[in-house]
Protein backbone atom coordinates (compact mmCIF):
# COMPACT_ATOMS: atom_id res chain seq x y z
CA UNK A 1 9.09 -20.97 6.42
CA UNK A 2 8.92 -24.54 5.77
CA UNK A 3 5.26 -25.39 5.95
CA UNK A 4 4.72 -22.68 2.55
CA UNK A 5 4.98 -26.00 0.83
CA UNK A 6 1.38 -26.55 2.13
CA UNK A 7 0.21 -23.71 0.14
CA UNK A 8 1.84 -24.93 -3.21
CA UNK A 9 -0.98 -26.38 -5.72
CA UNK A 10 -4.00 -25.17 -4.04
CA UNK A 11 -4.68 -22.00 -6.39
CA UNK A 12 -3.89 -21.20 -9.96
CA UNK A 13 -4.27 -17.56 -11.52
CA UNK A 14 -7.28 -18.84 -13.35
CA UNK A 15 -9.64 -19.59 -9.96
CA UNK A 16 -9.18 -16.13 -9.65
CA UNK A 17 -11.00 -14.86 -12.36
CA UNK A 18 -14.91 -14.36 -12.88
CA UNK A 19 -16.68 -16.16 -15.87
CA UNK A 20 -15.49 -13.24 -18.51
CA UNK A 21 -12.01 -14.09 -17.41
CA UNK A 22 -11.08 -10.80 -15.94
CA UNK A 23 -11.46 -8.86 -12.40
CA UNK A 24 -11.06 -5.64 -13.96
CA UNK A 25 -13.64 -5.45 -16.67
CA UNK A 26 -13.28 -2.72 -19.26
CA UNK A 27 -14.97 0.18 -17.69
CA UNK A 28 -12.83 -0.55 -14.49
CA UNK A 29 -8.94 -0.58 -16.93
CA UNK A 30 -10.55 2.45 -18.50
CA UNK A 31 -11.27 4.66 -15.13
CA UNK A 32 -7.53 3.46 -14.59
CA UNK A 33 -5.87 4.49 -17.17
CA UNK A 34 -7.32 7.79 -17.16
CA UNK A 35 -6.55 8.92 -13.55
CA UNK A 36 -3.20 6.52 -13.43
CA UNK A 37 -0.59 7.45 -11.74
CA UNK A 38 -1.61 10.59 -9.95
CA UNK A 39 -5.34 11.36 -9.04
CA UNK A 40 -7.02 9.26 -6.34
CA UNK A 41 -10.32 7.06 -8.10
CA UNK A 42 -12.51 4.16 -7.11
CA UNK A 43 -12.78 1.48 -9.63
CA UNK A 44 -14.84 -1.89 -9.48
CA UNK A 45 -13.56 -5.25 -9.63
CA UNK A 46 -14.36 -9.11 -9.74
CA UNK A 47 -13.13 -10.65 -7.34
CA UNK A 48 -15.65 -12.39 -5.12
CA UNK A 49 -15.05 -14.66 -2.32
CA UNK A 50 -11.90 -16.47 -2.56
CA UNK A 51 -10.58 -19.95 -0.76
CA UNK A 52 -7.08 -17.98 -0.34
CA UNK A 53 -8.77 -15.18 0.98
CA UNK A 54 -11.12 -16.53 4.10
CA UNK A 55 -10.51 -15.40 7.97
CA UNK A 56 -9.35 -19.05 8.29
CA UNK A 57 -6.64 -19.19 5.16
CA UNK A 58 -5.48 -15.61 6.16
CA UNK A 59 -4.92 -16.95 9.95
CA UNK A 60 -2.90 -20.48 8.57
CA UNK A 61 -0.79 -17.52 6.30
CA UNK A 62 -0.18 -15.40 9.01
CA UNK A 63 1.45 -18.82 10.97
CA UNK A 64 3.93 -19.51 8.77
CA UNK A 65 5.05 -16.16 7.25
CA UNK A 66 8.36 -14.47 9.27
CA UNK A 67 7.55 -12.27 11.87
CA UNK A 68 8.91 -9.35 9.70
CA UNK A 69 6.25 -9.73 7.57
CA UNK A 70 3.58 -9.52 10.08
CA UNK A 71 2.10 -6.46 11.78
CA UNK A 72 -1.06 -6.30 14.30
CA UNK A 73 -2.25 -3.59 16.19
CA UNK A 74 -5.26 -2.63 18.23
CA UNK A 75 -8.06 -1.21 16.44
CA UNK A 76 -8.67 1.66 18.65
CA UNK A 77 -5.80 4.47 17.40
CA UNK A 78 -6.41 7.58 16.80
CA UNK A 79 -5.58 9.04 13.30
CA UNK A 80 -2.35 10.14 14.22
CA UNK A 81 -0.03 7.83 16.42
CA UNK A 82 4.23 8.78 17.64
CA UNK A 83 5.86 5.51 17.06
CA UNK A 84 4.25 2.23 16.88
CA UNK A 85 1.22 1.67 19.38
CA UNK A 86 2.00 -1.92 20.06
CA UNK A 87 -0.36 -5.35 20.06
CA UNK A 88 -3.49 -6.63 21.44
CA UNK A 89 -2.10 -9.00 23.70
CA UNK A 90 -3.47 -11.75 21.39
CA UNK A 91 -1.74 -13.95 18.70
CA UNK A 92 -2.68 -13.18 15.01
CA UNK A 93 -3.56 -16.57 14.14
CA UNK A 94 -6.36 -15.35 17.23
CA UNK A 95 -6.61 -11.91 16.23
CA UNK A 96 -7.40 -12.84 12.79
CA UNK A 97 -9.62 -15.75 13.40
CA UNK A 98 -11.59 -12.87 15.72
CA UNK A 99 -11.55 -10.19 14.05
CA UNK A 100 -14.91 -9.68 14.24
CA UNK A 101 -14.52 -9.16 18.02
CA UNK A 102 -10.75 -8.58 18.57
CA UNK A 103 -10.63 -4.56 18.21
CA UNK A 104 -7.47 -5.16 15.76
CA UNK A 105 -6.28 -4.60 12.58
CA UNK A 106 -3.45 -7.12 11.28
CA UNK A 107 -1.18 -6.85 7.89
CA UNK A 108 0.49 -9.62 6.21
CA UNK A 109 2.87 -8.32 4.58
CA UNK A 110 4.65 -9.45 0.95
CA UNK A 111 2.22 -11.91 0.44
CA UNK A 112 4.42 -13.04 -2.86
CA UNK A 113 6.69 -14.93 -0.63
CA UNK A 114 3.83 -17.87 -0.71
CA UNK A 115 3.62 -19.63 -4.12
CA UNK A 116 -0.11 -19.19 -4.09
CA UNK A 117 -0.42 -15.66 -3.63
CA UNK A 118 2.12 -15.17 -5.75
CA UNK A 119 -0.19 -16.52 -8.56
CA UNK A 120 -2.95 -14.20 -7.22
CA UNK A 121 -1.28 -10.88 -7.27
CA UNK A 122 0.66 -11.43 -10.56
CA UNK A 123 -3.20 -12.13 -12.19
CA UNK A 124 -4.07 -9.83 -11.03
CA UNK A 125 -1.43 -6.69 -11.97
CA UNK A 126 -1.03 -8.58 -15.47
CA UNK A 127 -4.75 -7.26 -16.34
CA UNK A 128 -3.63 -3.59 -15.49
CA UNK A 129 -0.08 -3.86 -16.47
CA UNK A 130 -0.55 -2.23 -20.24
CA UNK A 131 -2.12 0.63 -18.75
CA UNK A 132 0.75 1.11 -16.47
CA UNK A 133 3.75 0.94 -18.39
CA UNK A 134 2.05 3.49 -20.87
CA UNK A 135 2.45 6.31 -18.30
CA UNK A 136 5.29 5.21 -15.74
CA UNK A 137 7.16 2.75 -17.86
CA UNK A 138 8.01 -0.80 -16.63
CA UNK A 139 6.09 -2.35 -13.69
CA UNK A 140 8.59 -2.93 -11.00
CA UNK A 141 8.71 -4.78 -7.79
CA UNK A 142 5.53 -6.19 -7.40
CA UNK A 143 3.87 -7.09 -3.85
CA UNK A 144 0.92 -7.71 -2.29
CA UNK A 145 -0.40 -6.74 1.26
CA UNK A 146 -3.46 -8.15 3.34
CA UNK A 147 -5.48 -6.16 6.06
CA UNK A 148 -7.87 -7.48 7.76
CA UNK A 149 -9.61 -4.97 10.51
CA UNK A 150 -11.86 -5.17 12.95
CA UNK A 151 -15.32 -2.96 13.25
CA UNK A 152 -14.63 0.67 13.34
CA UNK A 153 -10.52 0.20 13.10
CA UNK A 154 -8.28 2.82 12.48
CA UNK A 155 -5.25 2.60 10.08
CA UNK A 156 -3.45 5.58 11.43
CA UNK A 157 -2.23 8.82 9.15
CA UNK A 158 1.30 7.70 6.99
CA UNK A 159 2.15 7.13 3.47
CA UNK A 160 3.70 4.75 1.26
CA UNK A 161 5.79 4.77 -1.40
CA UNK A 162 4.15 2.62 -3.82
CA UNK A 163 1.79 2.79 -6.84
CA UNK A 164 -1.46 0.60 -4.54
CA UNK A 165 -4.77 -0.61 -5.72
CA UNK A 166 -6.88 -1.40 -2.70
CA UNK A 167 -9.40 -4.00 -3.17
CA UNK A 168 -12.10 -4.38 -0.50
CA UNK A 169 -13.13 -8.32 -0.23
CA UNK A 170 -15.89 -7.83 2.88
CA UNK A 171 -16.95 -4.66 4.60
CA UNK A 172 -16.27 -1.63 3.65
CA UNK A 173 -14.39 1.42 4.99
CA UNK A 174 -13.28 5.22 4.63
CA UNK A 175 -9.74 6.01 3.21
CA UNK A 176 -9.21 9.94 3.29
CA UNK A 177 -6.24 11.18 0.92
CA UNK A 178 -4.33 14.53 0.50
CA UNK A 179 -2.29 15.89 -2.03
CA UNK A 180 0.64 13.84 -3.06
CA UNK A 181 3.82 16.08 -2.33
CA UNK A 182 2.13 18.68 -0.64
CA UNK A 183 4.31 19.72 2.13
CA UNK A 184 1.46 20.79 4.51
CA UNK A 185 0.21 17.25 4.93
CA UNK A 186 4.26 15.58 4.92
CA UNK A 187 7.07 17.94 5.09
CA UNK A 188 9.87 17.45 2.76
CA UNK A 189 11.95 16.79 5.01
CA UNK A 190 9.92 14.37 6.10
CA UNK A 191 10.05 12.38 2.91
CA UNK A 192 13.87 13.03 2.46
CA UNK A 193 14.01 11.36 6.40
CA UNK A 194 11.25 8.00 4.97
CA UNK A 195 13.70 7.34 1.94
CA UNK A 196 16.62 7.53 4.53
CA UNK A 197 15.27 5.15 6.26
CA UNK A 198 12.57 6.63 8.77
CA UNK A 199 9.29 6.04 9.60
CA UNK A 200 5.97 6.11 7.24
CA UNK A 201 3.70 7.42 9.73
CA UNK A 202 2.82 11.38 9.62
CA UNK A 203 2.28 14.01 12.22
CA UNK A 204 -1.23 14.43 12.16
CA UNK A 205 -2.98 18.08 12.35
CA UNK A 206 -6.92 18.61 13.21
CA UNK A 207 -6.69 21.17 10.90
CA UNK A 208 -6.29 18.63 7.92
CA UNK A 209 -9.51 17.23 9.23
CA UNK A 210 -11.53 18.87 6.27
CA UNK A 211 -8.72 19.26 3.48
CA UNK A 212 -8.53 15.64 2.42
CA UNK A 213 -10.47 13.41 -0.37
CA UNK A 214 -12.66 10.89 1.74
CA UNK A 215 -13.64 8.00 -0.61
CA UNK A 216 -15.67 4.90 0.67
CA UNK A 217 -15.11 1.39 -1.10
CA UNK A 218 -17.45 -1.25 -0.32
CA UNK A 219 -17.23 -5.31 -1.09
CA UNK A 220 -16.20 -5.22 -4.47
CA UNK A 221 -14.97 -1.60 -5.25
CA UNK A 222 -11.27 -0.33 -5.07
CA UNK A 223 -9.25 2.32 -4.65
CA UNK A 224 -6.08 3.44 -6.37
CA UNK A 225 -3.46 5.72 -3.99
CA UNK A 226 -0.86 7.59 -5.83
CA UNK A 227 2.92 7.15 -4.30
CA UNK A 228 3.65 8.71 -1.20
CA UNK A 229 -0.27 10.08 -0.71
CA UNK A 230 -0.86 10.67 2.66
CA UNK A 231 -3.80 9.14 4.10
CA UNK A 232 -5.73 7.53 6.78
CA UNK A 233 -8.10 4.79 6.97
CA UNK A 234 -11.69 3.86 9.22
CA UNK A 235 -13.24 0.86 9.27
CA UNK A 236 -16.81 0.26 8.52
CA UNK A 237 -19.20 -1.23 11.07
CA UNK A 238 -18.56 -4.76 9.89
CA UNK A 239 -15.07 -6.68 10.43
CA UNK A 240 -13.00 -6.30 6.63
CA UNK A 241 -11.06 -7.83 4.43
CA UNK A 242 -8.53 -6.42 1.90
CA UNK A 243 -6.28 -6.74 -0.18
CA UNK A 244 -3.48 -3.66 -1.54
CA UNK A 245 -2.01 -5.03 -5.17
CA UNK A 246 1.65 -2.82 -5.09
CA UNK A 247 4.30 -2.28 -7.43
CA UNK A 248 7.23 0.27 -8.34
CA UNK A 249 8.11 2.22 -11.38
CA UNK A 250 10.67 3.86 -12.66
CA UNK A 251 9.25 7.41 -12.36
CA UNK A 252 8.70 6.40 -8.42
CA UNK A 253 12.51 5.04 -7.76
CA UNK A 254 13.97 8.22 -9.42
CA UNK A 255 11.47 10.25 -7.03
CA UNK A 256 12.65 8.31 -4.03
CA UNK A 257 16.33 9.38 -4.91
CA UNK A 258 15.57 12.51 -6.22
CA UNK A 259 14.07 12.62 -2.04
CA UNK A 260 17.63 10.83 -1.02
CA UNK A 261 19.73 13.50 -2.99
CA UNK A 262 18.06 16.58 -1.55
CA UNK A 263 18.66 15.50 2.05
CA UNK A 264 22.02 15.50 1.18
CA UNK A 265 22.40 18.76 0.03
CA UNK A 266 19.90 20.39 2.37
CA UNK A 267 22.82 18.83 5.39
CA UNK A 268 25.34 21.16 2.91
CA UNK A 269 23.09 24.33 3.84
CA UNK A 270 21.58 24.79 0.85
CA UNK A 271 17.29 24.73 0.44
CA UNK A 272 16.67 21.96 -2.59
CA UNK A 273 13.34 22.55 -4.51
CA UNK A 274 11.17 19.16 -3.98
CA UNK A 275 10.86 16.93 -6.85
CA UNK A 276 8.35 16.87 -9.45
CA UNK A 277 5.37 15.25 -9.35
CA UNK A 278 4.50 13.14 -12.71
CA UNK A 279 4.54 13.27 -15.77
CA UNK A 280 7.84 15.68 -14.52
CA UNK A 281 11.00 14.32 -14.08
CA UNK A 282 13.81 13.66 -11.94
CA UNK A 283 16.16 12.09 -13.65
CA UNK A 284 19.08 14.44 -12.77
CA UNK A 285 18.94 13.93 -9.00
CA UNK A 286 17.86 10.74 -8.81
CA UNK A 287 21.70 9.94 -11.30
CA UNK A 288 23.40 12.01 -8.86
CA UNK A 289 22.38 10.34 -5.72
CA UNK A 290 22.82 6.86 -7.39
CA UNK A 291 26.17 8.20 -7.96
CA UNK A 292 26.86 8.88 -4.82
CA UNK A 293 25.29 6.10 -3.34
CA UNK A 294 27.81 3.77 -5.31
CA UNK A 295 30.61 5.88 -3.80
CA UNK A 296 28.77 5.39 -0.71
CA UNK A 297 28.53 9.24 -0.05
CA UNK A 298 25.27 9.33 0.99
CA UNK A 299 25.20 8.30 4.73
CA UNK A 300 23.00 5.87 4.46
């Protein structure tokens, strides 16, 4: 990853911001911190057109990040996919460059690994970061993600186990969400099998067809999606560009271990309940497990 030298100098956190200074203006930190962490909202934001953020920047990014850090897929998925349903055939420096026409969507993932982007996602969280140490305590693990999709693309039905602000940069598209920790749209076992190491995407029903929140962001709106939501994403008409601001909390880590513990004792024979959703807590599993994780008991 040599050539992320080239990247170093080119941006600063201020060339980020609109003339008041901020990309989340007040109304924006306020619909925040009153949904924050657990109900799904749209919120507006500031940032317009950005030199890190072009077709042709993403493209020269996508070239010199690790291949871990890079997934592409074509565009044409249905909601719910077994596995993953493999490339275009193209390369993403291509597939980015035409998106427009490439029936893809791409993700570069951990975009902190480059200096410059770096700069832009921790501007960017700083602005929000009051509001969410108030509620979930210290903002943890910080990362950034980039999609960029092609008309009509389909982001298939999974979850994640972040706190994620979605900001749409061009286009526009549909995310439908369900229930956090409801186990008709992800089993618990399901989650106790993700934290273990599994796969995000989600067995997808046509009955949840009509039983999710459908919420449409356009160029300058975004979306927050509460830890492990399911959900599923479509594509506008036009090709898109977006980018997911990430970061962990307390409150999510002990939830993700609280998830780790209960598989363990669920292999013993016994049923666990599922852990609470905030502002409840799992402390007391998530200490166990940790426990048994440094005795390496947990068969992971």
């Amino acid at each position: 990853m040599d050539n992320i030298q080239d990247f170093r100098g080119t941006d600063t956190a201020d060339s980020v911001l609109e003339e008041d200074g901020t990309v989340f203006n007040d109304a924006a930190r306020a619909a925040f911190a009153a949904n924050y962490p657990e109900t799904p909202h749209s919120l507006p934001h500031q940032l317009h057109t950005h030199h890190l953020l072009t077709l042709d920047a993403l493209a020269d990014l996508a070239g010199i990040m690790q291949e871990s850090s890079i997934e592409y897929n074509r565009g044409d998925l249905p909601i719910g996919v077994d596995g993953k349903p493999g490339a275009t055939g193209m390369s993403i420096q291509d597939t980015i460059r035409h998106i427009a026409t490439s029936n893809s969507w791409a993700v570069l993932k951990n975009i902190e690994q480059v200096p410059a982007y770096q700069a832009l996602l921790a501007s960017l969280l700083s602005e929000i970061q009051p509001e969410i140490e108030a509620k979930t305590g210290a903002m943890l693990r910080p990362q950034g993600f980039i999609f960029i999709s092609s008309p009509h693309a389909v982001t298939p039905y999974h979850f994640d186990p972040e706190h994620n602000i979605l900001l749409q940069l061009k286009g526009s598209k549909v995310m439908t969400q369900f229930p956090a920790g409801d186990p008709v749209f992800a089993a618990d076992t399901v989650h106790e099998s993700y934290h273990s190491g599994g796969a995000r995407e989600l067995t997808w029903q046509e009955k949840f067809a009509d039983q999710g929140t459908a919420i449409a962001i356009a160029a300058g709106e975004a979306l927050f999606v509460p830890v492990m939501a399911p959900h599923f994403v479509r594509n506008g008409p036009e090709s898109s560009i977006s980018l997911s601001i990430t970061w962990r909390s307390d409150w999510s880590f002990e939830e993700a271990d609280a998830r780790g513990f209960n598989r363990i004792i669920r292999k013993a024979g016994i049923t666990p309940a599922a852990p609470a959703r905030w502002p409840g807590s799992n402390a007391s599993k998530a200490y166990a497990y940790r426990v048994l994780r440094k005795l390496r008991l947990t068969g992971v």
